[in-house]
C-alpha atoms as a PDB file:
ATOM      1  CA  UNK A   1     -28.998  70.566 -42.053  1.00  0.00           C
ATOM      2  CA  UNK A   2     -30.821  71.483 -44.883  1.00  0.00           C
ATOM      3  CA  UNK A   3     -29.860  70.284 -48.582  1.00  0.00           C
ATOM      4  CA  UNK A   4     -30.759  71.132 -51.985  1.00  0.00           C
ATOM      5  CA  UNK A   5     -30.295  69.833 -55.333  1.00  0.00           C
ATOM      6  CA  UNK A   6     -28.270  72.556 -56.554  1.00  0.00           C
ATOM      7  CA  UNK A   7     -24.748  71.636 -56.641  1.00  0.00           C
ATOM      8  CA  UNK A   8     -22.001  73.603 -55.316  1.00  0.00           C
ATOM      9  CA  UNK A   9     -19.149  73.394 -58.020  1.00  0.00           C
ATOM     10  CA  UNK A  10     -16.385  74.503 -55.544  1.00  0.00           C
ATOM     11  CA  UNK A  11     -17.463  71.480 -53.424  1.00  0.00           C
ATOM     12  CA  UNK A  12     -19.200  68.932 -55.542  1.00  0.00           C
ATOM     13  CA  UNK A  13     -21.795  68.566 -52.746  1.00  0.00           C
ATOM     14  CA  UNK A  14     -25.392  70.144 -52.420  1.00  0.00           C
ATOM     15  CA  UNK A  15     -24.787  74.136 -51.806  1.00  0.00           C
ATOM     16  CA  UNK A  16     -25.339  75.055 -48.435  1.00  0.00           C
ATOM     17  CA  UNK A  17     -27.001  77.840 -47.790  1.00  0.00           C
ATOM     18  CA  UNK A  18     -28.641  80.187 -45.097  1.00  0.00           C
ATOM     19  CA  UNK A  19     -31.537  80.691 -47.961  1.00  0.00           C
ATOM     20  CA  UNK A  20     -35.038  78.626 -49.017  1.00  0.00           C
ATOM     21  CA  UNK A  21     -35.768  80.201 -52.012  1.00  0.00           C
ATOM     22  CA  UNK A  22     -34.826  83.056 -54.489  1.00  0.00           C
ATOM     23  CA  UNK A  23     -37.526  84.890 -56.788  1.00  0.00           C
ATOM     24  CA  UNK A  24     -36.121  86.128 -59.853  1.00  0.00           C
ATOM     25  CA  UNK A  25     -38.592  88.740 -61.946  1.00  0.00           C
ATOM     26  CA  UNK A  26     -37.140  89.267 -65.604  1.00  0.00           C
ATOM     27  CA  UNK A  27     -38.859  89.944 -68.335  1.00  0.00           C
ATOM     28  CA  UNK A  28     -39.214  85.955 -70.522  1.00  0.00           C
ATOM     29  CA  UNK A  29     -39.188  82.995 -68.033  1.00  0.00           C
ATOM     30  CA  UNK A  30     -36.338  81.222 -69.492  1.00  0.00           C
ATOM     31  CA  UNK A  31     -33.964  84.207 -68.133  1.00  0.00           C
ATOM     32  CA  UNK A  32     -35.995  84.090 -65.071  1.00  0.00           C
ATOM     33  CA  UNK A  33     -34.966  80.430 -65.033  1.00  0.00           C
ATOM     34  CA  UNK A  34     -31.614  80.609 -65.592  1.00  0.00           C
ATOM     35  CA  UNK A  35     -31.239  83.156 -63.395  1.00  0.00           C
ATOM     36  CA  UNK A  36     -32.529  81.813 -60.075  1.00  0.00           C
ATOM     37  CA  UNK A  37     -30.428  78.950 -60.699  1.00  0.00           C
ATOM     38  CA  UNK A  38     -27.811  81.275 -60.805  1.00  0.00           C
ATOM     39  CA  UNK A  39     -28.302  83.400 -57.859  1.00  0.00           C
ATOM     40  CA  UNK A  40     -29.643  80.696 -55.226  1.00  0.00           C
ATOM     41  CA  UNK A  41     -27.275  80.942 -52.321  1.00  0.00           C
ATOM     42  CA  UNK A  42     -25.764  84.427 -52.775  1.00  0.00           C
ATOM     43  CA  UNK A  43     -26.532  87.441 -51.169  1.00  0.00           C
ATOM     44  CA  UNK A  44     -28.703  89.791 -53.312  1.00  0.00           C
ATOM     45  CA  UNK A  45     -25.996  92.190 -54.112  1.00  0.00           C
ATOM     46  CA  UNK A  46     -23.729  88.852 -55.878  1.00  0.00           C
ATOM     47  CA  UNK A  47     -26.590  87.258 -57.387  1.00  0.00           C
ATOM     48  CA  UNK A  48     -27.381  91.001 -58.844  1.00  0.00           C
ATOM     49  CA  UNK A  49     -23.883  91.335 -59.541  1.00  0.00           C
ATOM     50  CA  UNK A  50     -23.821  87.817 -61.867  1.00  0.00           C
ATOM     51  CA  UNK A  51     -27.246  87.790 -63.502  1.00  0.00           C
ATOM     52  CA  UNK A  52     -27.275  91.772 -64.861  1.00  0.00           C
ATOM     53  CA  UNK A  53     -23.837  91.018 -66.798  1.00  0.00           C
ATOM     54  CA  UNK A  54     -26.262  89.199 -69.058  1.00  0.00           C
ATOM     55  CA  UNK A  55     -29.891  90.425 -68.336  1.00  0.00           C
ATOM     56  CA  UNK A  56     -30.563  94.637 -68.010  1.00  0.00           C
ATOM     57  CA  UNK A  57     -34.342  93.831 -67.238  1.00  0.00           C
ATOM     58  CA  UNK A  58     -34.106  91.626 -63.967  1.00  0.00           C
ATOM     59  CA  UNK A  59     -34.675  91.316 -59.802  1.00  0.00           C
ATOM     60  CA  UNK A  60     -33.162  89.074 -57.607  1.00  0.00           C
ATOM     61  CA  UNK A  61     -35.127  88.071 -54.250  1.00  0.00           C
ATOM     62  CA  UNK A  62     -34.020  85.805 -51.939  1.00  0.00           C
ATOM     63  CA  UNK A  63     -36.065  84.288 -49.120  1.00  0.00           C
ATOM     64  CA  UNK A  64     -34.737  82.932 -45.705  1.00  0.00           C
END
Protein backbone atom coordinates (compact mmCIF):
# COMPACT_ATOMS: atom_id res chain seq x y z
CA UNK A 1 0.00 0.00 0.00
CA UNK A 2 1.28 3.11 -0.92
CA UNK A 3 0.76 6.42 1.27
CA UNK A 4 1.20 9.99 0.86
CA UNK A 5 1.18 12.99 2.90
CA UNK A 6 -1.75 14.48 1.40
CA UNK A 7 -4.67 14.06 3.54
CA UNK A 8 -7.92 12.85 2.48
CA UNK A 9 -10.54 15.19 4.25
CA UNK A 10 -13.47 12.70 3.75
CA UNK A 11 -11.29 10.18 5.67
CA UNK A 12 -8.77 11.96 7.79
CA UNK A 13 -6.16 9.41 6.61
CA UNK A 14 -3.41 9.72 3.80
CA UNK A 15 -5.46 9.78 0.27
CA UNK A 16 -5.22 6.70 -1.45
CA UNK A 17 -4.71 6.73 -4.72
CA UNK A 18 -4.01 4.68 -8.00
CA UNK A 19 -1.58 7.85 -8.93
CA UNK A 20 2.42 8.85 -8.11
CA UNK A 21 2.43 12.14 -9.19
CA UNK A 22 0.43 14.99 -10.94
CA UNK A 23 2.20 17.83 -13.13
CA UNK A 24 0.36 20.92 -13.12
CA UNK A 25 1.62 23.68 -15.96
CA UNK A 26 0.00 27.21 -15.17
CA UNK A 27 1.28 30.17 -15.86
CA UNK A 28 3.05 31.63 -11.92
CA UNK A 29 4.20 28.66 -9.72
CA UNK A 30 2.19 29.49 -6.78
CA UNK A 31 -1.10 28.47 -8.90
CA UNK A 32 0.89 25.65 -10.16
CA UNK A 33 1.31 24.85 -6.46
CA UNK A 34 -1.87 25.11 -5.29
CA UNK A 35 -3.13 23.38 -7.92
CA UNK A 36 -1.35 20.01 -7.84
CA UNK A 37 -2.24 19.90 -4.35
CA UNK A 38 -5.54 20.17 -5.49
CA UNK A 39 -5.81 17.72 -8.20
CA UNK A 40 -3.50 14.78 -6.77
CA UNK A 41 -5.72 11.75 -6.72
CA UNK A 42 -8.44 12.68 -9.25
CA UNK A 43 -8.82 11.73 -12.59
CA UNK A 44 -7.74 14.46 -15.08
CA UNK A 45 -11.17 15.41 -16.12
CA UNK A 46 -12.05 16.32 -11.90
CA UNK A 47 -8.84 17.79 -11.18
CA UNK A 48 -9.54 19.96 -14.58
CA UNK A 49 -12.93 20.37 -13.47
CA UNK A 50 -11.71 22.01 -9.78
CA UNK A 51 -8.57 23.93 -10.66
CA UNK A 52 -10.06 25.98 -14.02
CA UNK A 53 -13.01 27.41 -11.69
CA UNK A 54 -10.13 29.53 -10.46
CA UNK A 55 -7.21 29.39 -13.04
CA UNK A 56 -8.16 29.90 -17.18
CA UNK A 57 -4.34 29.36 -17.97
CA UNK A 58 -3.66 25.74 -16.55
CA UNK A 59 -2.92 21.66 -17.32
CA UNK A 60 -3.44 18.96 -15.18
CA UNK A 61 -1.16 15.69 -15.66
CA UNK A 62 -1.29 12.91 -13.67
CA UNK A 63 1.24 10.07 -13.61
CA UNK A 64 0.60 6.36 -12.59
Amino acid sequence: VRFHHLMDPRTAAPRVTPFRSVTVLAGRAMDADAASTTAFGLSRADALGIVRRRLVDVDVIPLN
